[in-house]
N, C-alpha and C. Protein backbone atom coordinates (compact mmCIF):
# COMPACT_ATOMS: atom_id res chain seq x y z
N UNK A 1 -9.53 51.62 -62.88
CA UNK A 1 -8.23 51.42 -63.48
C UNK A 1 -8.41 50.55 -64.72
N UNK A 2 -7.97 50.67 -65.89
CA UNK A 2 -7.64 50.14 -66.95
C UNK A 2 -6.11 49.48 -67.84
N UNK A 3 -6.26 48.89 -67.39
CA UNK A 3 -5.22 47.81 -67.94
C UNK A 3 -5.16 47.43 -69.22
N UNK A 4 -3.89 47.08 -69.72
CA UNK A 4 -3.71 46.22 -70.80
C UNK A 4 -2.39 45.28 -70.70
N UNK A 5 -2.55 44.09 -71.38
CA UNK A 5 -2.15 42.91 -70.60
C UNK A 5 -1.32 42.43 -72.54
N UNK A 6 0.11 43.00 -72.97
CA UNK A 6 0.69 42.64 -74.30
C UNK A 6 1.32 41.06 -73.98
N UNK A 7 0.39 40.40 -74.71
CA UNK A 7 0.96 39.01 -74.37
C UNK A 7 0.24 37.64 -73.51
N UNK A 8 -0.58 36.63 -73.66
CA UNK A 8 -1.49 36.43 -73.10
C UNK A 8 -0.93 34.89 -73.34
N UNK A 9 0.45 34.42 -73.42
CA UNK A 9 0.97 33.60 -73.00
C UNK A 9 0.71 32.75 -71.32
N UNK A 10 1.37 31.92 -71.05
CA UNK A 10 1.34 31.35 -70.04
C UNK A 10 1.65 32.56 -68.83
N UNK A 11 2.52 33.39 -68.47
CA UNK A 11 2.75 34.54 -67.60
C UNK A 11 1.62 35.33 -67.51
N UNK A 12 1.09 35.88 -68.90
CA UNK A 12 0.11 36.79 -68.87
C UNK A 12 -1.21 36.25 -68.78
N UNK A 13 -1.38 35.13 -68.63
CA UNK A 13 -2.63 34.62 -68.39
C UNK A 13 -2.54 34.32 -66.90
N UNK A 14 -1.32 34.75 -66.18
CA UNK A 14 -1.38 34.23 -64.82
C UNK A 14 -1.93 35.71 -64.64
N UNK A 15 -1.24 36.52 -64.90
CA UNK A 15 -1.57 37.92 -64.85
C UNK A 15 -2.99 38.61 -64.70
N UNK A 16 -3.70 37.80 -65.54
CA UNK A 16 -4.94 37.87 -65.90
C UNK A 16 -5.96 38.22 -65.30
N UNK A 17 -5.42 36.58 -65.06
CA UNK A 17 -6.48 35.97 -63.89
C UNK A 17 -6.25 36.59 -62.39
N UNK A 18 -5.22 36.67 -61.82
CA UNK A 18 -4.82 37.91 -60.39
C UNK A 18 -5.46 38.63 -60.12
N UNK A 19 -5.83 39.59 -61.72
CA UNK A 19 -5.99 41.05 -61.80
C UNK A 19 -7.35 40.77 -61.59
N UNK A 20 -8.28 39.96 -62.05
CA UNK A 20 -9.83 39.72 -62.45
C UNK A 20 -10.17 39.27 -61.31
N UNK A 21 -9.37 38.14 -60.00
CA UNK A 21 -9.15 38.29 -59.19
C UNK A 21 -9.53 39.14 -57.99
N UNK A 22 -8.81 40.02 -58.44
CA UNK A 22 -8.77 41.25 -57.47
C UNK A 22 -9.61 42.38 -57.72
N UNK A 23 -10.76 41.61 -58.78
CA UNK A 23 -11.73 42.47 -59.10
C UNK A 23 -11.87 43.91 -59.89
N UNK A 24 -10.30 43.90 -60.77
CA UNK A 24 -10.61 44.73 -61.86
C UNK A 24 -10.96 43.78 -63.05
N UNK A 25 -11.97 44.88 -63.95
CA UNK A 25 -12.52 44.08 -65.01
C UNK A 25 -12.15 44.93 -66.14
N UNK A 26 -11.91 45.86 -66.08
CA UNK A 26 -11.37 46.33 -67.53
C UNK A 26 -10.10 46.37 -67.96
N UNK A 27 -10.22 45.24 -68.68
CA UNK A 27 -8.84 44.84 -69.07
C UNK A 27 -8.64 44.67 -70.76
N UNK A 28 -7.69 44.78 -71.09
CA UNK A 28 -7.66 44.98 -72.61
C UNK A 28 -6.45 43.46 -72.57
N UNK A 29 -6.64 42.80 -73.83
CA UNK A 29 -5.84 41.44 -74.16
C UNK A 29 -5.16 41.95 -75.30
N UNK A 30 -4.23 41.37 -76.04
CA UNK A 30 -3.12 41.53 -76.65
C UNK A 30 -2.62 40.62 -77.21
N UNK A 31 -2.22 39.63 -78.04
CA UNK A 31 -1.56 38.57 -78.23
C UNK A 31 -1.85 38.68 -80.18
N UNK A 32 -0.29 38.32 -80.55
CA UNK A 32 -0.09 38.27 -81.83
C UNK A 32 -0.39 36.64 -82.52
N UNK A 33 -0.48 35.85 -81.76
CA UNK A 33 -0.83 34.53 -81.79
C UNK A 33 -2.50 34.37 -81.87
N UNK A 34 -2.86 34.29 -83.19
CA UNK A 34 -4.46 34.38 -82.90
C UNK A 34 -5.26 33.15 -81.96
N UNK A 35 -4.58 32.02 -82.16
CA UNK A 35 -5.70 30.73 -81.48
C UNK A 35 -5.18 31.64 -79.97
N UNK A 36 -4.34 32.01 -79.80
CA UNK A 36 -4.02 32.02 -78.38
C UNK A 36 -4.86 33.25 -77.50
N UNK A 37 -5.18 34.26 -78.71
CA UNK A 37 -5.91 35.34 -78.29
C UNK A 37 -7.49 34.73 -77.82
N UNK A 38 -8.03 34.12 -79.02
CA UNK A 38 -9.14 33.81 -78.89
C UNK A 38 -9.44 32.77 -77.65
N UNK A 39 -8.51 31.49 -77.76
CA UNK A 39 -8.47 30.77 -76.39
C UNK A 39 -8.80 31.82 -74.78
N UNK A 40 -8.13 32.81 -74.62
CA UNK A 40 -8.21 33.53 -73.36
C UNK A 40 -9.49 34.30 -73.91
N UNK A 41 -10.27 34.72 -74.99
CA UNK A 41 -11.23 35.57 -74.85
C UNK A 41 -12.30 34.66 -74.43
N UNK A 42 -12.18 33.15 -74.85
CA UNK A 42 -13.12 32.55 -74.69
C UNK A 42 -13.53 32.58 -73.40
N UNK A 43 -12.20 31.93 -72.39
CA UNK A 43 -12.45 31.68 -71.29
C UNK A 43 -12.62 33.24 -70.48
N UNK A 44 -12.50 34.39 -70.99
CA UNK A 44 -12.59 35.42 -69.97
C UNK A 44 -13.35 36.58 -71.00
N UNK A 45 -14.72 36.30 -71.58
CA UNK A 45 -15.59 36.78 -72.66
C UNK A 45 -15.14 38.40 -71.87
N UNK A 46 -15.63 38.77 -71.04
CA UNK A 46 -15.47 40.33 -70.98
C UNK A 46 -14.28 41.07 -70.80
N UNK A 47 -13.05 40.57 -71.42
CA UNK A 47 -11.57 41.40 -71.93
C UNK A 47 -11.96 41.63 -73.35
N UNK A 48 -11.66 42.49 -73.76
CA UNK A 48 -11.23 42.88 -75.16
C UNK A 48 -9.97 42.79 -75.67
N UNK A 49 -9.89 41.92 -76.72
CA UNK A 49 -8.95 41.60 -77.24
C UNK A 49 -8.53 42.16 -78.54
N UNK A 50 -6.66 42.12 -78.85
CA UNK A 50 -6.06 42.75 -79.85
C UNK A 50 -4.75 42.47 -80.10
N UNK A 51 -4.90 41.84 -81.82
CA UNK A 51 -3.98 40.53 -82.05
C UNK A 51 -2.76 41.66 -82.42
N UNK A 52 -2.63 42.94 -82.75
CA UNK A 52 -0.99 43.28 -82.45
C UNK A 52 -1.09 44.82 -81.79
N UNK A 53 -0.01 45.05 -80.74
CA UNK A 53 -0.45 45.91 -79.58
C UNK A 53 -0.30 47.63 -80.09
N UNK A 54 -0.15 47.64 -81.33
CA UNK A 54 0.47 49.26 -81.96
C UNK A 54 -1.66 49.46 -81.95
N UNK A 55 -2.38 48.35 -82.33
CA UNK A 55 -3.89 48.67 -82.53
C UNK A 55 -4.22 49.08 -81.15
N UNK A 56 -4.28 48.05 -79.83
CA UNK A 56 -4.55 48.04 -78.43
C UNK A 56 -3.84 49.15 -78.12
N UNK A 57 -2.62 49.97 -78.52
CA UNK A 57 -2.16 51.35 -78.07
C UNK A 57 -3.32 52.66 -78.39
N UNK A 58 -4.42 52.56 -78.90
CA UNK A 58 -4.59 52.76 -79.37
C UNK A 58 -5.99 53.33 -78.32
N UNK A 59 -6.68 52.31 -77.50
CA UNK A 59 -7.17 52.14 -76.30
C UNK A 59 -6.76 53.81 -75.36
N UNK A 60 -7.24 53.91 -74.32
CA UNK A 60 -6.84 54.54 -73.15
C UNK A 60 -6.60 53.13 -72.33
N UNK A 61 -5.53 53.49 -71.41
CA UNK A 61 -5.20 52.69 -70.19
C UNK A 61 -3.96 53.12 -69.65
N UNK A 62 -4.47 52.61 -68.18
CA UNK A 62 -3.29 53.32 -67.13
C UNK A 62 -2.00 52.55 -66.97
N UNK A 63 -2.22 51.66 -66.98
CA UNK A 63 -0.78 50.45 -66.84
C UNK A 63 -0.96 49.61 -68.07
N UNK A 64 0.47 49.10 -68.29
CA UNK A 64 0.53 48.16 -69.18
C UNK A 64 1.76 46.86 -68.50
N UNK A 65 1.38 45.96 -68.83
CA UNK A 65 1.53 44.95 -68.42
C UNK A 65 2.12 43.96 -69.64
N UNK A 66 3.41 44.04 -69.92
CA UNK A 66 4.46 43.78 -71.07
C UNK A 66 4.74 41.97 -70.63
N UNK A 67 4.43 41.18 -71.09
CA UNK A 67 4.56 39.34 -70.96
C UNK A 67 4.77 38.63 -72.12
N UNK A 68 5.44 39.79 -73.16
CA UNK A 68 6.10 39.10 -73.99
C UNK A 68 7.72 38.55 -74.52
N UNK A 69 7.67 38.27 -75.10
CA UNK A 69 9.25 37.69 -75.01
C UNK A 69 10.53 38.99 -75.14
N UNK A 70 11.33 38.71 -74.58
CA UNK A 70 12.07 39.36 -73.94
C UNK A 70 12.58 40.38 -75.00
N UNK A 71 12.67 40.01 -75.96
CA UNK A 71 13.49 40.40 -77.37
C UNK A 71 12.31 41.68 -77.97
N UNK A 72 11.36 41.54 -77.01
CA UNK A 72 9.99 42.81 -77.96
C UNK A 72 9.89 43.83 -76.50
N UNK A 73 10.28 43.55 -75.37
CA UNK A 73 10.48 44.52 -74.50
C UNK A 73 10.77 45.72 -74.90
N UNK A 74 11.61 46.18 -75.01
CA UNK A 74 12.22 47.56 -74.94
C UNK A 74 11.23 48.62 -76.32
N UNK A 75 10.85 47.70 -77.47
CA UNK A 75 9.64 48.60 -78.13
C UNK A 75 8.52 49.17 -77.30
N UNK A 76 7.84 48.26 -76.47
CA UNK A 76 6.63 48.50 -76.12
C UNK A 76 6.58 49.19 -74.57
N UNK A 77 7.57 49.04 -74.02
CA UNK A 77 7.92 49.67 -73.04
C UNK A 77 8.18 51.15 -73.32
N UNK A 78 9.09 51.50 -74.25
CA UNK A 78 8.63 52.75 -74.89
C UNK A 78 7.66 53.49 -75.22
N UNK A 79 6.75 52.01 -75.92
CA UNK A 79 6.05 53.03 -76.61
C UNK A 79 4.59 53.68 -75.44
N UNK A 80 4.78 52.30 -74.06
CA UNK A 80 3.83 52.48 -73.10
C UNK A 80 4.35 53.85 -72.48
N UNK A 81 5.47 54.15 -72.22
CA UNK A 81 5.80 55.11 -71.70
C UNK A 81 5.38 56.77 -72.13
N UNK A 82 5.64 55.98 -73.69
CA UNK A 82 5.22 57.44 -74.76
C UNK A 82 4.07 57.80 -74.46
N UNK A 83 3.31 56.56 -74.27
CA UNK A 83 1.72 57.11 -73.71
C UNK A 83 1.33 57.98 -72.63
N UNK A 84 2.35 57.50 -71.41
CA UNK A 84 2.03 57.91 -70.29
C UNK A 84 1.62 57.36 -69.35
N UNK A 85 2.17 55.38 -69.40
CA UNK A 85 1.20 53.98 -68.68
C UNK A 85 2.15 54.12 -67.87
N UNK A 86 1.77 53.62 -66.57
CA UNK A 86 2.58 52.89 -65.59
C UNK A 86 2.72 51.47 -66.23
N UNK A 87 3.85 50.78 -66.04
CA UNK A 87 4.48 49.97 -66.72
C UNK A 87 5.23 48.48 -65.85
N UNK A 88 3.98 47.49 -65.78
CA UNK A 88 4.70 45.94 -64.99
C UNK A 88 5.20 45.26 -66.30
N UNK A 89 6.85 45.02 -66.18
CA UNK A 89 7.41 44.56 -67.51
C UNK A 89 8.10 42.98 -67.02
N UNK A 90 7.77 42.11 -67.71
CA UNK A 90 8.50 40.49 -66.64
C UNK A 90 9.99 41.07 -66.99
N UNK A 91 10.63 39.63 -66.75
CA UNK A 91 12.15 40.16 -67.07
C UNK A 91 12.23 39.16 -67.90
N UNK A 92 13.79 39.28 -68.43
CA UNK A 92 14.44 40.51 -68.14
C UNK A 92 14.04 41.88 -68.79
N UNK A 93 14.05 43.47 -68.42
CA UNK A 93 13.27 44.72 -69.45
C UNK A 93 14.29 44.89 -70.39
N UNK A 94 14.86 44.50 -71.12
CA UNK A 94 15.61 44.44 -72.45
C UNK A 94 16.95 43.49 -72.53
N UNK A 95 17.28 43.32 -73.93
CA UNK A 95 18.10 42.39 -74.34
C UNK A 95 19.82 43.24 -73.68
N UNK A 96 19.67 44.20 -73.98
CA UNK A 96 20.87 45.39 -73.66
C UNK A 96 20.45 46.45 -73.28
N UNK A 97 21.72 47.51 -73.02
CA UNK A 97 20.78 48.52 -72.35
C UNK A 97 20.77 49.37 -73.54
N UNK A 98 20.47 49.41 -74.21
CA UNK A 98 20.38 50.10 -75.58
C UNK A 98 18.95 50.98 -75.71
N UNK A 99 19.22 52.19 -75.30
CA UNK A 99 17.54 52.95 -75.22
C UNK A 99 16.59 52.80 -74.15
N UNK A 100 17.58 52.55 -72.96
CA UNK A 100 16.67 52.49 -71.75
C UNK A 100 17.00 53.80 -71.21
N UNK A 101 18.47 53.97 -71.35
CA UNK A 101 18.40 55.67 -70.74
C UNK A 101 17.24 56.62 -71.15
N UNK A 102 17.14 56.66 -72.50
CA UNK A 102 16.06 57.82 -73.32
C UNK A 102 14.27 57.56 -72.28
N UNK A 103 14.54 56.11 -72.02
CA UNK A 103 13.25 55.77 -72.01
C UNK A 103 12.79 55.90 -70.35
N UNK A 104 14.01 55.96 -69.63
CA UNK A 104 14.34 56.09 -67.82
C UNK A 104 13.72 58.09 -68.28
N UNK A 105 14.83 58.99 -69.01
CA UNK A 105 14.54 59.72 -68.69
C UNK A 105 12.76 60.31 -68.75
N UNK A 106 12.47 59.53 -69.86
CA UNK A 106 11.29 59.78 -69.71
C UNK A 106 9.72 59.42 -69.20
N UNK A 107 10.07 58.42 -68.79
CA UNK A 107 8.95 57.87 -67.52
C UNK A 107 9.57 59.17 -66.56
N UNK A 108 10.69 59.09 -66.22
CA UNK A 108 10.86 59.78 -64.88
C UNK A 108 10.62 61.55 -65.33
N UNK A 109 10.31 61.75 -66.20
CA UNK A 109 9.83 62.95 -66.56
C UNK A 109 7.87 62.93 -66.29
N UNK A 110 7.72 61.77 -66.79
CA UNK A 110 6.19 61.69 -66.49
C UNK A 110 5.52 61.47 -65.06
N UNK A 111 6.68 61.19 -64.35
CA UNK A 111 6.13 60.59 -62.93
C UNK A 111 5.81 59.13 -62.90
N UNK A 112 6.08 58.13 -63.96
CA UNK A 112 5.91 56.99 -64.04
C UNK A 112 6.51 55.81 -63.40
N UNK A 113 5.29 54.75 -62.60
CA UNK A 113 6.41 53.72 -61.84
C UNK A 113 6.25 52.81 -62.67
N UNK A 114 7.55 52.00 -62.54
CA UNK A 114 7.82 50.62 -63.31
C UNK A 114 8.18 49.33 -62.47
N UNK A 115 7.67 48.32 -62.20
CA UNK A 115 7.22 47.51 -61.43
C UNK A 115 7.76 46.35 -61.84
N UNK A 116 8.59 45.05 -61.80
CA UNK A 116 8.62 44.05 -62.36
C UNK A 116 9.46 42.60 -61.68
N UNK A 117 8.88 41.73 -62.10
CA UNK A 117 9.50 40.51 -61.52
C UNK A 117 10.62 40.26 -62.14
N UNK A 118 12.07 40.86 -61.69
CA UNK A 118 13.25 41.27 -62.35
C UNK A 118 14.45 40.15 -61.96
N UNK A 119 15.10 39.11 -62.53
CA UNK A 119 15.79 38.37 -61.91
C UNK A 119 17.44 38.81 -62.35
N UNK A 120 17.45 38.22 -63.67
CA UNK A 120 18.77 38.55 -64.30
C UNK A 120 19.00 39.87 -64.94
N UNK A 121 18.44 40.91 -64.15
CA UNK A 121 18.45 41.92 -64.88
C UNK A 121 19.39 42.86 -65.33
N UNK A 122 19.29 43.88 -65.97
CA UNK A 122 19.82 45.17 -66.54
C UNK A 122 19.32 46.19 -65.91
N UNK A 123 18.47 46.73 -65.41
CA UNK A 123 18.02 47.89 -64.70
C UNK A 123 16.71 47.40 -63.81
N UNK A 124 16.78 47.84 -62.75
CA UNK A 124 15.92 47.83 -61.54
C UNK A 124 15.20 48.58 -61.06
N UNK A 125 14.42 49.33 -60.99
CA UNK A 125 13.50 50.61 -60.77
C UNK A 125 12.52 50.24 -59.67
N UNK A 126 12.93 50.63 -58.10
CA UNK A 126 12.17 50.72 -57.44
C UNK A 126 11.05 51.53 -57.03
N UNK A 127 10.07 51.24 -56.72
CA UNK A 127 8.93 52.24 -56.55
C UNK A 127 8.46 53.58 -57.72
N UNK A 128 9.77 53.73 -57.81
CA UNK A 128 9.34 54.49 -59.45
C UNK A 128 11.04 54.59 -60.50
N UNK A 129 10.93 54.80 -61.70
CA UNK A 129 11.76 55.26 -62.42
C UNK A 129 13.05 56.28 -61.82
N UNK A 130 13.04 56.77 -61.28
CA UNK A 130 13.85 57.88 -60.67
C UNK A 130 14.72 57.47 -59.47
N UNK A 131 14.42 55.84 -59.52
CA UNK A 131 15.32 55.82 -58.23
C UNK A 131 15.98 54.28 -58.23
N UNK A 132 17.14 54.72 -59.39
CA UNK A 132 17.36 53.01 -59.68
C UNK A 132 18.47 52.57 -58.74
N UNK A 133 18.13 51.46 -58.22
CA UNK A 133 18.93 50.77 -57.49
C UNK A 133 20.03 49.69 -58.09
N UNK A 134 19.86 49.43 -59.48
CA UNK A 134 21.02 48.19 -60.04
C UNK A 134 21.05 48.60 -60.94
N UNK A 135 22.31 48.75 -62.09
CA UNK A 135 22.09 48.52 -63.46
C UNK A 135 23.35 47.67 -63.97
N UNK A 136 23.64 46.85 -64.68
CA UNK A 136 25.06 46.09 -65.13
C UNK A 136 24.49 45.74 -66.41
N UNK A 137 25.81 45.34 -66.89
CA UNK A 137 25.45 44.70 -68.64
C UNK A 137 25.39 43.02 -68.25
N UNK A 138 25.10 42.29 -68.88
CA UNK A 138 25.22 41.01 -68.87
C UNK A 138 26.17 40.46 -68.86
N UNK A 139 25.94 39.06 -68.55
CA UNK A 139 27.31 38.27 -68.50
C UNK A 139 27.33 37.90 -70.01
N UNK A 140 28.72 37.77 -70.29
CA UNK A 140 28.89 37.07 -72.26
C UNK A 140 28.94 35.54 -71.62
């Protein structure tokens, strides 16, 4: 399995480390913050790293693993989808629901599950895309 990990902040470095953990090693890094990229390559020399994720799309990989700020969700979630990744996104998975339908129908066209530590959310996707259990707009 091949991973890629957009975001290598404090979350995604928890992420990281789990995954390496649990004894996958091919993992691809991500972070637009260069000291911050290089900091995690240091400490974990065999990830490959890539300071903005349109390059790391660029890769093959099966899941993607979205740990960036909330406001860049709904691009890269797309565009993981466009690929064809299974998709762990933190929360909340977008600011509004603005282009999640397009993006529901099409994971769930691919067979794609979406996985995430979802609190205040907008859409909920258990076990896979096709079978949502919550969706509401936010509170103003």
């Amino acid at each position: 399995m091949k991973i890629l990990i957009v975001g290598v902040g404090s979350i995604g470095k928890r992420h990281l480390g789990l995954l390496l953990d649990l004894g996958i090693r091919d993992i691809i890094v991500c972070d637009k913050q260069k000291t911050r990229l290089e900091a995690v390559r240091e400490i974990y020399p065999m990830v490959r790293g890539y300071q903005d994720y349109v390059s790391a799309f660029k890769e093959d990989f099966d899941v993607v693993f979205i740990c960036t700020p909330p406001n860049t969700h709904t691009d890269i979630l797309a565009k993981a989808v466009d690929k064809g990744c299974h998709v762990f996104c933190e929360k909340p998975l977008a600011m509004d629901l603005k282009g999640l339908d397009e993006i529901e129908r099409e994971a769930q066209k691919n067979g794609l599950a979406s996985l995430g530590r979802l609190q205040r959310i907008l859409f909920v996707a258990q076990g896979s895309w096709g079978r949502s259990v919550a969706r509401r707009k936010p509170r103003d």
